[in-house]
Protein backbone atom coordinates (compact mmCIF):
# COMPACT_ATOMS: atom_id res chain seq x y z
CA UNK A 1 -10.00 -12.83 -25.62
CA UNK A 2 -6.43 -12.14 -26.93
CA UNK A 3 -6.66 -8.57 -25.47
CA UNK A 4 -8.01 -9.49 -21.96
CA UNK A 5 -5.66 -12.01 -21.21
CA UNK A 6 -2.81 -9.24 -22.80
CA UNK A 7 -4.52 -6.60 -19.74
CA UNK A 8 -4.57 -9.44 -17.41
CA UNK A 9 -0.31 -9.64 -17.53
CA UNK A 10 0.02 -6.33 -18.00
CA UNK A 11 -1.82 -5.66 -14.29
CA UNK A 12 0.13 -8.29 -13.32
CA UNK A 13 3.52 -7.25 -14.35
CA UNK A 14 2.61 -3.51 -12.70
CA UNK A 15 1.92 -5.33 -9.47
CA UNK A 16 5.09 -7.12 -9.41
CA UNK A 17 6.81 -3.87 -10.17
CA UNK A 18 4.79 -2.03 -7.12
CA UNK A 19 5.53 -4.89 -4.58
CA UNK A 20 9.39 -4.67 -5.73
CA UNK A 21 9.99 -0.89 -5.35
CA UNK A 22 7.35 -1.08 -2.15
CA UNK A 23 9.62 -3.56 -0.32
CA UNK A 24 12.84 -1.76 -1.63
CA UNK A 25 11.08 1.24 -0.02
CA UNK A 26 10.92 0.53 3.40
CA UNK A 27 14.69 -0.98 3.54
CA UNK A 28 15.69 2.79 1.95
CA UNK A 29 13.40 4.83 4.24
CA UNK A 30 14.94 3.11 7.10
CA UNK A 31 18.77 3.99 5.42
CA UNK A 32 17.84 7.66 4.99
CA UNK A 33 16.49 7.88 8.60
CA UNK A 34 19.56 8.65 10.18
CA UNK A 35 20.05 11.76 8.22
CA UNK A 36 16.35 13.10 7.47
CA UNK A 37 13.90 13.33 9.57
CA UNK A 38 10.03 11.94 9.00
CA UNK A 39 8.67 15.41 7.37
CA UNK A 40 11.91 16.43 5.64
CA UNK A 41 12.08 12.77 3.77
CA UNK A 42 8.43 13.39 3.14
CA UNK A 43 8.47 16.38 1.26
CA UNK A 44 11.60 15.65 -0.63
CA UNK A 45 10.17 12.05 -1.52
CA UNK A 46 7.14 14.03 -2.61
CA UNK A 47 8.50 16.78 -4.67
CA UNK A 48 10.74 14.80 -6.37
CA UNK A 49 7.71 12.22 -7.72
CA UNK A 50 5.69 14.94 -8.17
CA UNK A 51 8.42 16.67 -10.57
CA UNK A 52 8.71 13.73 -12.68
CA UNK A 53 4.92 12.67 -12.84
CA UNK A 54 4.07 16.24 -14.12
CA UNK A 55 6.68 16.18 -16.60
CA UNK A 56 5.07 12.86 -17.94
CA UNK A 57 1.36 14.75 -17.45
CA UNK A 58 2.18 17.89 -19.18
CA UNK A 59 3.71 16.32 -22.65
CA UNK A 60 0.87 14.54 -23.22
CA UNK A 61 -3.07 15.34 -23.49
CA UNK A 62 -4.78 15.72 -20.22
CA UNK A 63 -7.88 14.79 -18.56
CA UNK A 64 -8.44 16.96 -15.76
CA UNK A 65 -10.85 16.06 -12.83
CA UNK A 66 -14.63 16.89 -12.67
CA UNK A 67 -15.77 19.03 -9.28
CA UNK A 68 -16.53 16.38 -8.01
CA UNK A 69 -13.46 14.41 -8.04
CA UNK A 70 -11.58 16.68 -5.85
CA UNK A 71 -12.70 15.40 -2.50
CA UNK A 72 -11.55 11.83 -3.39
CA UNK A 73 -8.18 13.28 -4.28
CA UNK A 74 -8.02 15.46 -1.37
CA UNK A 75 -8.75 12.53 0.42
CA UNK A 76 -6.17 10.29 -1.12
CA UNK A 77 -3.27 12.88 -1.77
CA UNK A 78 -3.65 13.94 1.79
CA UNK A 79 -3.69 10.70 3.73
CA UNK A 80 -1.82 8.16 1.31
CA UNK A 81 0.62 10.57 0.44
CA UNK A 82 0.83 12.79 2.98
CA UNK A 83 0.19 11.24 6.29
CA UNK A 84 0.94 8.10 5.41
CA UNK A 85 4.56 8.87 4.58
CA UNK A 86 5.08 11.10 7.48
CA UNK A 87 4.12 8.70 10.48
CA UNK A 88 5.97 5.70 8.39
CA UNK A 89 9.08 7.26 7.93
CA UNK A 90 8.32 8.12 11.63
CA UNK A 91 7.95 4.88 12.28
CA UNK A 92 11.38 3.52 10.44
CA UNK A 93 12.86 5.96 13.54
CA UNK A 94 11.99 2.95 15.49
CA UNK A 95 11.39 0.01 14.25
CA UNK A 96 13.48 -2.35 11.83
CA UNK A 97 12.45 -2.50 8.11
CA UNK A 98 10.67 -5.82 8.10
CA UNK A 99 8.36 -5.08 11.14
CA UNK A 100 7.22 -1.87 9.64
CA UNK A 101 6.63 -3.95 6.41
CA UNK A 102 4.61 -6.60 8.14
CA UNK A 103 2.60 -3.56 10.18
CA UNK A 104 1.82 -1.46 7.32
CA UNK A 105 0.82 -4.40 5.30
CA UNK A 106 -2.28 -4.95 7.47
CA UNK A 107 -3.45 -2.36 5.30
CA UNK A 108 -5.79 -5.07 3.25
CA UNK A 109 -7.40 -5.89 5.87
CA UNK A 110 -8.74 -2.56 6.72
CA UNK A 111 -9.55 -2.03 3.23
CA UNK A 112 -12.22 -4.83 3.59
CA UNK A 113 -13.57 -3.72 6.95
CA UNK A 114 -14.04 0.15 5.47
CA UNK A 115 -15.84 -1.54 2.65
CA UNK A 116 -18.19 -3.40 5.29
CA UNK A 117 -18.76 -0.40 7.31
CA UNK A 118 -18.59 2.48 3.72
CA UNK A 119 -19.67 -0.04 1.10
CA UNK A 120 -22.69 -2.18 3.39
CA UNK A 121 -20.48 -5.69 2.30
CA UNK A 122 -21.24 -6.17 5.35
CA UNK A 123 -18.93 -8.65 8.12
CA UNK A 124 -18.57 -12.25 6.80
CA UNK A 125 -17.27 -14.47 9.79
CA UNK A 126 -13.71 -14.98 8.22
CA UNK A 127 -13.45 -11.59 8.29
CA UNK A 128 -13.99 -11.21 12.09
CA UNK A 129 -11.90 -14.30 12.80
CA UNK A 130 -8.78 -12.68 10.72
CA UNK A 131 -9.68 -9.36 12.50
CA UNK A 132 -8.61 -10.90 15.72
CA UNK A 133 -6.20 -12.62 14.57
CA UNK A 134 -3.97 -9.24 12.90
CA UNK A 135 -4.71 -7.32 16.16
CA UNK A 136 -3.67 -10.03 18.00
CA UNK A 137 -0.31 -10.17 15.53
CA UNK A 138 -0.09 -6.24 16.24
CA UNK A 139 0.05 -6.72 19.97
CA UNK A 140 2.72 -9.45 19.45
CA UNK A 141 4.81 -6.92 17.40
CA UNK A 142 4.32 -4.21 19.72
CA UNK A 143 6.15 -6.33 22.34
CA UNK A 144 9.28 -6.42 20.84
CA UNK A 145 11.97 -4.78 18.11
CA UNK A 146 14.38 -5.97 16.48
CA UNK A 147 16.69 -4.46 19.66
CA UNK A 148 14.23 -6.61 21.85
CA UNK A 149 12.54 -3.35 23.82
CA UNK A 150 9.05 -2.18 23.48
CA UNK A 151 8.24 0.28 20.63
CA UNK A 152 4.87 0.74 21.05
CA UNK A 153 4.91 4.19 19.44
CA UNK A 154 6.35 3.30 16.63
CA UNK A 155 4.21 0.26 16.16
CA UNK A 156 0.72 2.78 16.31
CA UNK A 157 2.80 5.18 13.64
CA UNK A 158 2.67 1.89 11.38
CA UNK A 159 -1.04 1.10 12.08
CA UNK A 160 -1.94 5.09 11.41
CA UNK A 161 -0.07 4.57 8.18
CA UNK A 162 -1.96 1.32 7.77
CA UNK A 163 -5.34 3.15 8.33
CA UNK A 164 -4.63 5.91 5.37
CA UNK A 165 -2.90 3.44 3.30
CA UNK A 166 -6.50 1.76 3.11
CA UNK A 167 -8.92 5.29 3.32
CA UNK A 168 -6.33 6.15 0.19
CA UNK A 169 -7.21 2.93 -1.64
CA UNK A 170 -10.40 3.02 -1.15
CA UNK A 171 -10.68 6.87 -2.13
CA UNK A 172 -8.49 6.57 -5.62
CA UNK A 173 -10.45 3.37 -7.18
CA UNK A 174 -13.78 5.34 -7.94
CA UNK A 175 -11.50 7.88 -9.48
CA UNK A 176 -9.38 5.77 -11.75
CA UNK A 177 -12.53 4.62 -14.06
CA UNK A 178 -12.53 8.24 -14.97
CA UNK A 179 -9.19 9.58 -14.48
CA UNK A 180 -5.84 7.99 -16.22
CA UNK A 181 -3.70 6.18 -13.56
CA UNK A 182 -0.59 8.97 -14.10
CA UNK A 183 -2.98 12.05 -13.53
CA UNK A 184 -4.72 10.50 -10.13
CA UNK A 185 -0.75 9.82 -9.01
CA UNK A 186 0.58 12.90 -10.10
CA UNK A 187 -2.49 15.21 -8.29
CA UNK A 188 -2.32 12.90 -5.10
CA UNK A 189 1.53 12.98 -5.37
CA UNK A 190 1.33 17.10 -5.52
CA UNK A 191 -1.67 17.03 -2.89
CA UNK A 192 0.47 15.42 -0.50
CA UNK A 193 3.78 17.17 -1.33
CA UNK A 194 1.93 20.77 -0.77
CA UNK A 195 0.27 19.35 2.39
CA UNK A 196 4.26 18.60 3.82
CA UNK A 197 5.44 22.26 3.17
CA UNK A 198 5.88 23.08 6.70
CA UNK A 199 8.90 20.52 6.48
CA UNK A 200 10.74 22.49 3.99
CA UNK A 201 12.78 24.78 6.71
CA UNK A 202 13.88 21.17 7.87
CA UNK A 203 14.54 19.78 4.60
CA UNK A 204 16.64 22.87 3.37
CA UNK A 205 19.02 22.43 6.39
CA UNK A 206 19.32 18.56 6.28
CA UNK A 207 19.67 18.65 2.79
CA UNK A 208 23.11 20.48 3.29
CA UNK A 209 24.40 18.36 6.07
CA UNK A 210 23.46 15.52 4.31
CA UNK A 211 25.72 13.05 2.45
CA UNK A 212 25.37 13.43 -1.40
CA UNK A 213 24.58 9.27 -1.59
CA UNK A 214 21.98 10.27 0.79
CA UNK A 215 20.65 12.75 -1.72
CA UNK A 216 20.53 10.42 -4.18
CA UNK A 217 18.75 7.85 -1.57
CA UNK A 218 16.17 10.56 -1.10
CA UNK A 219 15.72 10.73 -5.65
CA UNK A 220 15.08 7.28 -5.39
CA UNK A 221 12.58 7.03 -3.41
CA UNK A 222 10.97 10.20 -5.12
CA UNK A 223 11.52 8.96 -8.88
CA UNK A 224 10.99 4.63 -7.88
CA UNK A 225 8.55 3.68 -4.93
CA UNK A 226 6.72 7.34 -5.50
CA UNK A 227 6.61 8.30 -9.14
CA UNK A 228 6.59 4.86 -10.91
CA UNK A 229 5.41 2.64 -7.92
CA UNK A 230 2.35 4.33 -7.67
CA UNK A 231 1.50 5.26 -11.19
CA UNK A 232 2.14 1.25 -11.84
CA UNK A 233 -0.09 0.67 -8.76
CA UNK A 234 -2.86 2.31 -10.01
CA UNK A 235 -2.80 0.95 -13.53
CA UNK A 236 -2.99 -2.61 -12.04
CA UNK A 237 -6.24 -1.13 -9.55
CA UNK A 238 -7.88 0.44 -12.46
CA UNK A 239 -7.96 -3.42 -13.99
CA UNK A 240 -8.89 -4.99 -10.94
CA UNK A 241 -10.42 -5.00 -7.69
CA UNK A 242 -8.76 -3.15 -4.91
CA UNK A 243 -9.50 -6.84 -2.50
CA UNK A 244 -6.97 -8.29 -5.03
CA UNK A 245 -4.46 -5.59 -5.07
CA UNK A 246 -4.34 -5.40 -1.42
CA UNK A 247 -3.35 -8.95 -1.55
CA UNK A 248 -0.40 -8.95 -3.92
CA UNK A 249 1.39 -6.58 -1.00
CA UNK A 250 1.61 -9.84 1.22
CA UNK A 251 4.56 -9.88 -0.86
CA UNK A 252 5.93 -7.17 0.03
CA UNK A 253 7.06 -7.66 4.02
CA UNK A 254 8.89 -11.48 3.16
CA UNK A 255 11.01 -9.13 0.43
CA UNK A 256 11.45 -6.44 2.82
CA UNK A 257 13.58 -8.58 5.29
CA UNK A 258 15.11 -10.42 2.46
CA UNK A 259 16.54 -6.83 1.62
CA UNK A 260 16.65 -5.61 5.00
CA UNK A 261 19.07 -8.78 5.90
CA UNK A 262 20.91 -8.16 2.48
CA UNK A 263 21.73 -4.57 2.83
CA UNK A 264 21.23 -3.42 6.41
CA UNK A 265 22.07 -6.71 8.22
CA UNK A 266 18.83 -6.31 10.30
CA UNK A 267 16.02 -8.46 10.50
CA UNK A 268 12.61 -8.56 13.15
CA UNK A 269 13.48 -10.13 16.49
CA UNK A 270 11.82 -13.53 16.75
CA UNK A 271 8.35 -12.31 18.62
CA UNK A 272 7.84 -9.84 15.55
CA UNK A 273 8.55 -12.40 13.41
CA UNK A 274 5.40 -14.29 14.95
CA UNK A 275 3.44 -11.46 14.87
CA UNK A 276 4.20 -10.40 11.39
CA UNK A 277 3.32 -14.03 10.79
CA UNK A 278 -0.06 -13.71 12.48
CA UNK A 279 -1.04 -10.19 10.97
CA UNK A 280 -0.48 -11.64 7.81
CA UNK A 281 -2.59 -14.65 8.42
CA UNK A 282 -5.30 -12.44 9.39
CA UNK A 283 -5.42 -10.75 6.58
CA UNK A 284 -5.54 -13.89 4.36
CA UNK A 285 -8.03 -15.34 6.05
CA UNK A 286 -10.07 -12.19 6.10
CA UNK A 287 -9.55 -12.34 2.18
CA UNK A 288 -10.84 -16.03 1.50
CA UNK A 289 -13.60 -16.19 0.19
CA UNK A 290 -14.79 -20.00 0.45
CA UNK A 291 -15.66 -21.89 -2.69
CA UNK A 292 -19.09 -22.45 -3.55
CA UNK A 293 -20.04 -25.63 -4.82
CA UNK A 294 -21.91 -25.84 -8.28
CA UNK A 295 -25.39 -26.81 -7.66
CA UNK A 296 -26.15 -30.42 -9.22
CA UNK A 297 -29.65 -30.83 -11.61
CA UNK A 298 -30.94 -34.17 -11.37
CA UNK A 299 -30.82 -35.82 -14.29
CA UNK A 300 -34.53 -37.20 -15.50
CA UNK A 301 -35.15 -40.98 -14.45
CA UNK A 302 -35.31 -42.97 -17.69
CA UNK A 303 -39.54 -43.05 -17.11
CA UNK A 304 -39.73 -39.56 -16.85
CA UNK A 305 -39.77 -38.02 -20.39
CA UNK A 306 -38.01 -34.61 -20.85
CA UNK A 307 -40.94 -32.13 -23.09
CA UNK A 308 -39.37 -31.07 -26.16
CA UNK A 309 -39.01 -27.26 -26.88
CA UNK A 310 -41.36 -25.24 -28.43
């Protein structure tokens, strides 16, 4: 019992350390963004967190994957690494760091409707009703920055990164009951740093017109969001369900703007506020699941006579 409960804070503690570096993520991405562009931060994120994980992976004893564990890695390495960080950091081009937060984080909600269509769960009604109420957050966001014009391309960057933040979920949990949580990160890191190598021209010259605290922006997000973020993401997932994962990043957008106020002096104009707001409440309510009500025995009347057991 001892032990469970001991797992239990441990997930917990991982999760708060994901949703931390997460949120400190987007406020950095949108720093950097005025000196790298989308694929050169990419691969530079990438290669750094892939560095470090596979000096962690190669001093220890390693499990490597079955045959058949390559597609989901493909899958997640590709998408959650790869083209997930490329049309975010994309997105940061054009949007503050809280409304990207908020967009992106509609990513829980799309894990539950690729389990309905991938998983036959099938479409509760809350789960329709907080359908239409994120897209109807997403058009309210799409109406306004925090500079008060219409970004509409950067909002359907966020979305796309939404859509392979969830595809990625859903493709690493099946691998994590047979794969440690720092191998799965460290392949999926690599998968998607290999898949950016067309950036590296780009990253080579930006890199030397770049500011050295810029550099050193670029480490962190390698060695912090990427490297430890991740690997402590997918020890909490391994212990839980990915439904309940997904939810502990509605944490992450209200710290984003906290941070995004603190150290950019930006914050979501009051329209993307309400459709942050909205989003957010979709994806809750897509995520409740009603409480069932324990089914009461009658008790015997005191004529009946309750037959003894054999």
């Amino acid at each position: 019992m001892m032990t469970d409960r001991r797992q239990g804070l441990l997930a917990a503690g991982a999760a708060g350390v994901t949703v931390v570096l997460w949120a400190s993520a987007f406020v950095a991405i949108r720093h950097v963004g005025h000196e790298f562009s989308a694929g050169a931060l990419s691969l530079g994120r990438l290669l750094v967190g892939s560095l470090l994980l596979g000096a962690f992976v190669f001093s220890r004893p390693r499990r490597w994957p079955a045959r058949g564990d390559w597609k989901l890695l493909l899958i997640c390495g590709l998408l959650w690494f790869g083209v997930y960080n490329v049309a975010l950091n994309e997105a940061e081009q054009r949007l503050d760091a809280g409304t990207a937060a908020m967009l992106v984080n509609i990513g829980p909600l799309l894990i539950a409707l690729l389990a309905g269509l991938l998983l036959a769960e099938g479409f509760p009604r809350q789960l329709v009703i907080g359908s239409i109420a994120a897209f109807g957050g997403v058009v309210l966001i799409g109406t306004s920055s925090s500079e008060g014009k219409a970004e509409t391309w950067g909002v359907i960057l966020c979305v796309a990164a939404a859509v392979a933040y969830a595809i990625g979920v859903v493709a690493q949990k099946p691998l994590l009951g047979r794969l440690p949580a720092l191998e799965v990160t460290w392949l999926a890191c690599t998968i998607g740093a290999i898949s950016c190598l067309p950036f590296a021209p780009a990253l080579v010259r930006e890199t030397a017109d770049a500011r050295p605290s810029t550099i050193w922006w670029v480490v962190f997000l390698g060695a912090f969001p990427t490297a430890l973020a991740f690997t402590t993401w997918a020890y909490a997932l391994a212990r839980t369900s990915a439904g309940k994962m997904g939810a502990t990043t509605y944490l992450v957008p209200p710290l984003t703007i906290f941070l995004a106020w603190l150290l950019l002096d930006e914050a979501p104009a009051p329209l993307a506020f309400a459709g942050g707001a909205l989003c957010l409440l979709g994806v809750a309510i897509s995520r409740h699941k009603p409480k069932t009500k324990p089914r009461q025995v009658a008790s015997p009347s005191p004529d009946e006579t309750v037959p003894a057991p054999d």
